[in-house]
PDB file of N, CA and C in Angstrom:
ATOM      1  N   UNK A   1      -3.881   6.660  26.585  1.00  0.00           N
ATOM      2  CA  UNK A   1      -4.441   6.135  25.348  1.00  0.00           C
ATOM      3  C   UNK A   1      -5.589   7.038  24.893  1.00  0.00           C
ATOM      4  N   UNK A   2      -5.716   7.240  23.648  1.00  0.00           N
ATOM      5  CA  UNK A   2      -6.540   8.217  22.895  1.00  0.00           C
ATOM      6  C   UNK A   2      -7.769   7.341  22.398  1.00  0.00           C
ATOM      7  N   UNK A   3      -9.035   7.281  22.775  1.00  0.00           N
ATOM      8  CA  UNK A   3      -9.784   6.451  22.304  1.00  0.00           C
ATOM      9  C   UNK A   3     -10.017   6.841  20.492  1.00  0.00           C
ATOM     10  N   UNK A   4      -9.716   8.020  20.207  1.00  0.00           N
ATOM     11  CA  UNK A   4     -10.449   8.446  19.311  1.00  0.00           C
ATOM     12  C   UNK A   4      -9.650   8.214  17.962  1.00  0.00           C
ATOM     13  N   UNK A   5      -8.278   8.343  18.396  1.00  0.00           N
ATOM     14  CA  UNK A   5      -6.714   7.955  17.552  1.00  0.00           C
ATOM     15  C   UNK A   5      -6.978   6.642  17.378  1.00  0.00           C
ATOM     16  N   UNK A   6      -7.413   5.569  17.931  1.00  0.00           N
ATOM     17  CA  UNK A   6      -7.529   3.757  17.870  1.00  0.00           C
ATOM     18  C   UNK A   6      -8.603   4.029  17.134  1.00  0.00           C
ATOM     19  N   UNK A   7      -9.499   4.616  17.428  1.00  0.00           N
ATOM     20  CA  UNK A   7     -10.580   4.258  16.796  1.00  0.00           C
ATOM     21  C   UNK A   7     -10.816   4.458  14.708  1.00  0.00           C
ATOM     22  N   UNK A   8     -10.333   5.655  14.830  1.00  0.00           N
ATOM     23  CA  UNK A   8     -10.041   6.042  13.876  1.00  0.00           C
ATOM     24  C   UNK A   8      -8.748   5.223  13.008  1.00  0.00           C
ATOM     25  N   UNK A   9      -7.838   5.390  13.793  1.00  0.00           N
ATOM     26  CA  UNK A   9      -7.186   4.153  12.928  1.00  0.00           C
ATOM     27  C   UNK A   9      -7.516   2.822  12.759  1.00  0.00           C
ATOM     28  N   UNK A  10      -8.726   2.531  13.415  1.00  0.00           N
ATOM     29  CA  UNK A  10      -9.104   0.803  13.049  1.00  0.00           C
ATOM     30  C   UNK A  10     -10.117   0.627  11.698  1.00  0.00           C
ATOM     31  N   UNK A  11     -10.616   2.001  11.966  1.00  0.00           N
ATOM     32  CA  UNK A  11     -11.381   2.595  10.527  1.00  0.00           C
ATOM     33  C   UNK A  11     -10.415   2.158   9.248  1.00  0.00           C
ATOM     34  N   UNK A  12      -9.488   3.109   9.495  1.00  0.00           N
ATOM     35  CA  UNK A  12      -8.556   3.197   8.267  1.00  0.00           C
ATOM     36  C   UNK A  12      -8.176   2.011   8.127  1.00  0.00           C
ATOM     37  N   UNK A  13      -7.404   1.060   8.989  1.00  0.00           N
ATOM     38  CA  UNK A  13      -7.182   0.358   8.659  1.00  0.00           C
ATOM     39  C   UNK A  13      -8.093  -0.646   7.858  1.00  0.00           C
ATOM     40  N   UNK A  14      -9.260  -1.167   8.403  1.00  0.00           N
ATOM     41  CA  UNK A  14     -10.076  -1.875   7.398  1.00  0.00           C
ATOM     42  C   UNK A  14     -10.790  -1.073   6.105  1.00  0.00           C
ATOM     43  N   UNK A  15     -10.727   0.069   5.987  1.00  0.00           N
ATOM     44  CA  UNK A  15     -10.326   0.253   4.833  1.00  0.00           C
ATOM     45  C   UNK A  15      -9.144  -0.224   3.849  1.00  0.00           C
ATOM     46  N   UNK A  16      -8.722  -0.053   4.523  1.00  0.00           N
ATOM     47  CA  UNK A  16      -6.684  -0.314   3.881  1.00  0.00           C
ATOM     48  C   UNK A  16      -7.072  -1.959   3.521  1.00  0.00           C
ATOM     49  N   UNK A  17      -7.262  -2.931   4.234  1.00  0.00           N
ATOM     50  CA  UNK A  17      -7.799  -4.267   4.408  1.00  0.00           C
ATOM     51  C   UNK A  17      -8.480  -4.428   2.803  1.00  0.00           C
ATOM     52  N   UNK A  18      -9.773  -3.664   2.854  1.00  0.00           N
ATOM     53  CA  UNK A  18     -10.548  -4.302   1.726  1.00  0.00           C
ATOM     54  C   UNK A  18     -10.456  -3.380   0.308  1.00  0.00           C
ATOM     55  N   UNK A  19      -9.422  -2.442   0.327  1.00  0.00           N
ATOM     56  CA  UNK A  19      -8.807  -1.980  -0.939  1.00  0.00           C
ATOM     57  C   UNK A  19      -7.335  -2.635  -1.332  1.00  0.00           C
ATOM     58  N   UNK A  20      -6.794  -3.888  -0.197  1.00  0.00           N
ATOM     59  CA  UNK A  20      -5.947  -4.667  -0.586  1.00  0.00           C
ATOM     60  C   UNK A  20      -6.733  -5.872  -1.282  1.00  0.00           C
ATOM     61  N   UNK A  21      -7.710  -5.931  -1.197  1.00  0.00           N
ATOM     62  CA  UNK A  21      -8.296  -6.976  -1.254  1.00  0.00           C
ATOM     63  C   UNK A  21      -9.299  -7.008  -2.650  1.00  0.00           C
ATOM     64  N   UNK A  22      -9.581  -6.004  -2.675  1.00  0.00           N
ATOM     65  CA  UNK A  22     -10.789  -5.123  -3.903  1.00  0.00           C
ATOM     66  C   UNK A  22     -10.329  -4.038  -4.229  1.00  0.00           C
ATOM     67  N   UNK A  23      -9.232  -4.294  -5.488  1.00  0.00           N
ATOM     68  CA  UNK A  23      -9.049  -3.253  -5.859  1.00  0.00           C
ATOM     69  C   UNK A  23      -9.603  -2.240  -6.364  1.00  0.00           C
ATOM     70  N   UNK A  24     -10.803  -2.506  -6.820  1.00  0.00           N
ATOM     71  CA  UNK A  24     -11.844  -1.467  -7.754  1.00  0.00           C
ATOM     72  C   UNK A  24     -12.176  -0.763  -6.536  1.00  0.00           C
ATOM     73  N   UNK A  25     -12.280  -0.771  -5.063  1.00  0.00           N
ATOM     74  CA  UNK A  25     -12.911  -0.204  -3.925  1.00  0.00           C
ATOM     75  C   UNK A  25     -12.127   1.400  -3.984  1.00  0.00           C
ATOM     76  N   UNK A  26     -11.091   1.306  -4.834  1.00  0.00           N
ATOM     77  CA  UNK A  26     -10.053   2.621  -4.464  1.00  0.00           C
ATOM     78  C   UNK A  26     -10.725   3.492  -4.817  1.00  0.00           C
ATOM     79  N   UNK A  27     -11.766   3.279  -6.207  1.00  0.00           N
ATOM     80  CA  UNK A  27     -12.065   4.536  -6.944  1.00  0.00           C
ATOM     81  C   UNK A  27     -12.743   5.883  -5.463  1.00  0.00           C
ATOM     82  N   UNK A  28     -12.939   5.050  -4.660  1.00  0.00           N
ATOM     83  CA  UNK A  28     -14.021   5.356  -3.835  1.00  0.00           C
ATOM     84  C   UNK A  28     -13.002   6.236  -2.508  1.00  0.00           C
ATOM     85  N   UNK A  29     -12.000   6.047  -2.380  1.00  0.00           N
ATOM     86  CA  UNK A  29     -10.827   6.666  -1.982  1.00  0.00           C
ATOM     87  C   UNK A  29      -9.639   6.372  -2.422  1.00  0.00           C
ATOM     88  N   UNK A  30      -9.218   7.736  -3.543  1.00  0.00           N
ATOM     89  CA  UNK A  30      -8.008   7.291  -4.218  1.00  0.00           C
ATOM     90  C   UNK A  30      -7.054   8.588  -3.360  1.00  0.00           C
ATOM     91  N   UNK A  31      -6.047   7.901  -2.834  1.00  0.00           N
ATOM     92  CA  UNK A  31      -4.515   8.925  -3.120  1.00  0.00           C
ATOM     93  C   UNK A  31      -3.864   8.625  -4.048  1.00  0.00           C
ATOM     94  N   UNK A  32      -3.712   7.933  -4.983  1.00  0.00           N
ATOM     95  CA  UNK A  32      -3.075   7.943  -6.216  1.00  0.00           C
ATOM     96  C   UNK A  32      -4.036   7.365  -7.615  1.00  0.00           C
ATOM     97  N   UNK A  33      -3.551   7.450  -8.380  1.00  0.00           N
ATOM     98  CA  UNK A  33      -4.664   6.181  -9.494  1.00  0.00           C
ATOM     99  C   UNK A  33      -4.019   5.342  -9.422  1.00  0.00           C
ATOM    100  N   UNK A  34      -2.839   4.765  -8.487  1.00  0.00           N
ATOM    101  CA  UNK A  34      -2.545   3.230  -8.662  1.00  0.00           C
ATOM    102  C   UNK A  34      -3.083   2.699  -7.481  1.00  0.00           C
ATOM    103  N   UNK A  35      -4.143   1.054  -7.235  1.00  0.00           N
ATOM    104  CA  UNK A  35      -4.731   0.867  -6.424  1.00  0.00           C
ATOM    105  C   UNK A  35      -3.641   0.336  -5.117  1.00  0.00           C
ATOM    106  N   UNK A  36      -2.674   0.028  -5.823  1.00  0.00           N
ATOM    107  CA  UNK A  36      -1.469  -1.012  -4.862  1.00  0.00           C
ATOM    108  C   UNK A  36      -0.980   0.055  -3.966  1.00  0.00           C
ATOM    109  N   UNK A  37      -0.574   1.824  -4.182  1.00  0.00           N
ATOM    110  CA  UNK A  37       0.375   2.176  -3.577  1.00  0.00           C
ATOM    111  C   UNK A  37      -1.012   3.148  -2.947  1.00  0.00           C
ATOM    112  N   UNK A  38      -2.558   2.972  -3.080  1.00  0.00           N
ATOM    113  CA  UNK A  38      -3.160   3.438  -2.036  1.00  0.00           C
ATOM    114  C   UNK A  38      -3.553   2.573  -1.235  1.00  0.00           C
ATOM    115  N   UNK A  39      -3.734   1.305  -1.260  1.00  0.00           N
ATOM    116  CA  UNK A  39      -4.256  -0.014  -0.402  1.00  0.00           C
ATOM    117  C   UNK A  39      -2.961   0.017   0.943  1.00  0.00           C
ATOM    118  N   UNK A  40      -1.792   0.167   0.105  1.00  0.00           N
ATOM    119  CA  UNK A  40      -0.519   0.179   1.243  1.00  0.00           C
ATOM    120  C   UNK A  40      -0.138   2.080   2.273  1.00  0.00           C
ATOM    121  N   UNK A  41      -0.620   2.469   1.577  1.00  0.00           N
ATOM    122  CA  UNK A  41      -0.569   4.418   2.277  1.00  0.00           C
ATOM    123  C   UNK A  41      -2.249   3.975   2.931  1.00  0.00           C
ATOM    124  N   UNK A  42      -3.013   3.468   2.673  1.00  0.00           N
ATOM    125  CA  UNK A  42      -3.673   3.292   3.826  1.00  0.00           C
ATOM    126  C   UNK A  42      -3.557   2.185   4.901  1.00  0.00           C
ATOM    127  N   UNK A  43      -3.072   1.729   4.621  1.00  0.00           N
ATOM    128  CA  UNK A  43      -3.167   0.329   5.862  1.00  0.00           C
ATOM    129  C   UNK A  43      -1.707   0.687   6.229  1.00  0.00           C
ATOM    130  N   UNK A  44      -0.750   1.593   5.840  1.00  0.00           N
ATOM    131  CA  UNK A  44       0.261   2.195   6.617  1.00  0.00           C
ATOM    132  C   UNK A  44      -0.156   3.619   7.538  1.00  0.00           C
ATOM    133  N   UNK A  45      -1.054   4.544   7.170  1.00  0.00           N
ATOM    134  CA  UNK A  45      -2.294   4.822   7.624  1.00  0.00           C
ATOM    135  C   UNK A  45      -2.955   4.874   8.766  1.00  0.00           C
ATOM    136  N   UNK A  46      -3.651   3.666   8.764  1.00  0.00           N
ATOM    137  CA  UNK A  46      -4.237   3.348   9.620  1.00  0.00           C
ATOM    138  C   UNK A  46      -3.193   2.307  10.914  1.00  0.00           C
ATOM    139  N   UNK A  47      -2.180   2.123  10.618  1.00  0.00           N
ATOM    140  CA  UNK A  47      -1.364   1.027  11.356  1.00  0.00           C
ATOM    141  C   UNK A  47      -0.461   2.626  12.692  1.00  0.00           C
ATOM    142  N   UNK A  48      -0.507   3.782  11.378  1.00  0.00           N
ATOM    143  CA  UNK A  48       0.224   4.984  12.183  1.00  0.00           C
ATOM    144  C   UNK A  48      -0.940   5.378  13.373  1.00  0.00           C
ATOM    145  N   UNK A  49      -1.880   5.801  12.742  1.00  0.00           N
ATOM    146  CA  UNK A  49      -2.706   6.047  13.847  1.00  0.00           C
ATOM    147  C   UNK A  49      -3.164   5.521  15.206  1.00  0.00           C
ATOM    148  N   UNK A  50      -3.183   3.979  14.963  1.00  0.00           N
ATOM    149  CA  UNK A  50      -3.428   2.628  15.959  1.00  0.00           C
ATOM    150  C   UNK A  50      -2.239   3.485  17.034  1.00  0.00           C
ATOM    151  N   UNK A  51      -1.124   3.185  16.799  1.00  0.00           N
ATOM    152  CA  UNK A  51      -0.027   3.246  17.478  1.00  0.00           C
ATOM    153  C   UNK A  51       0.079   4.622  18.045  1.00  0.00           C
ATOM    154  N   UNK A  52      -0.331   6.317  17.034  1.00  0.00           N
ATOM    155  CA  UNK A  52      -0.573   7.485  17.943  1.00  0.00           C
ATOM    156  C   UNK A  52      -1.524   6.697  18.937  1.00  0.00           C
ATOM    157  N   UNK A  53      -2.311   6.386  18.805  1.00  0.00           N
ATOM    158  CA  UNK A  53      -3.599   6.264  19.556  1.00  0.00           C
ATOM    159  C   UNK A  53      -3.102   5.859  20.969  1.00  0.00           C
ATOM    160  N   UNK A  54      -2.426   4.452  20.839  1.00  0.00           N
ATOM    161  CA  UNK A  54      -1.942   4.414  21.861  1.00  0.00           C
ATOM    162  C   UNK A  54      -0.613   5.022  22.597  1.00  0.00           C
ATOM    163  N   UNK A  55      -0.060   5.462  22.269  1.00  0.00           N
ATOM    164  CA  UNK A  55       0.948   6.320  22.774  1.00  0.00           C
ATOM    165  C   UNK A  55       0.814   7.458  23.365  1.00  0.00           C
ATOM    166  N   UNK A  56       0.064   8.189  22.764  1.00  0.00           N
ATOM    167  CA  UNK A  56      -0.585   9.548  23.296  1.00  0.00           C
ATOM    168  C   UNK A  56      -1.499   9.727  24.642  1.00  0.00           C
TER     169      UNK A  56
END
């Protein structure tokens, strides 16, 4: 287990969390200008990393 891969993806993920939640939060990290398909590329994201994390 990679402490640093979990860690980092738990980041992302609550990011991903409160730009599903608040959409205006995207301006603040956008991969797209639509807030829906960056709230989901991050909390898909952060769900990839969790799982390197532990695998590795």
């Amino acid at each position: 287990m990679n402490t640093l891969y979990v860690a980092i993806g738990l980041i992302v993920l609550v990011m991903g969390i409160i730009t599903y939640y608040n959409p205006r939060a995207v301006r603040y990290i956008s991969f797209s200008r639509r807030p829906h398909v960056t709230s989901v590329m991050t909390l898909v994201l952060g769900v990839f990393m969790i799982v390197l994390g532990l695998v590795v």
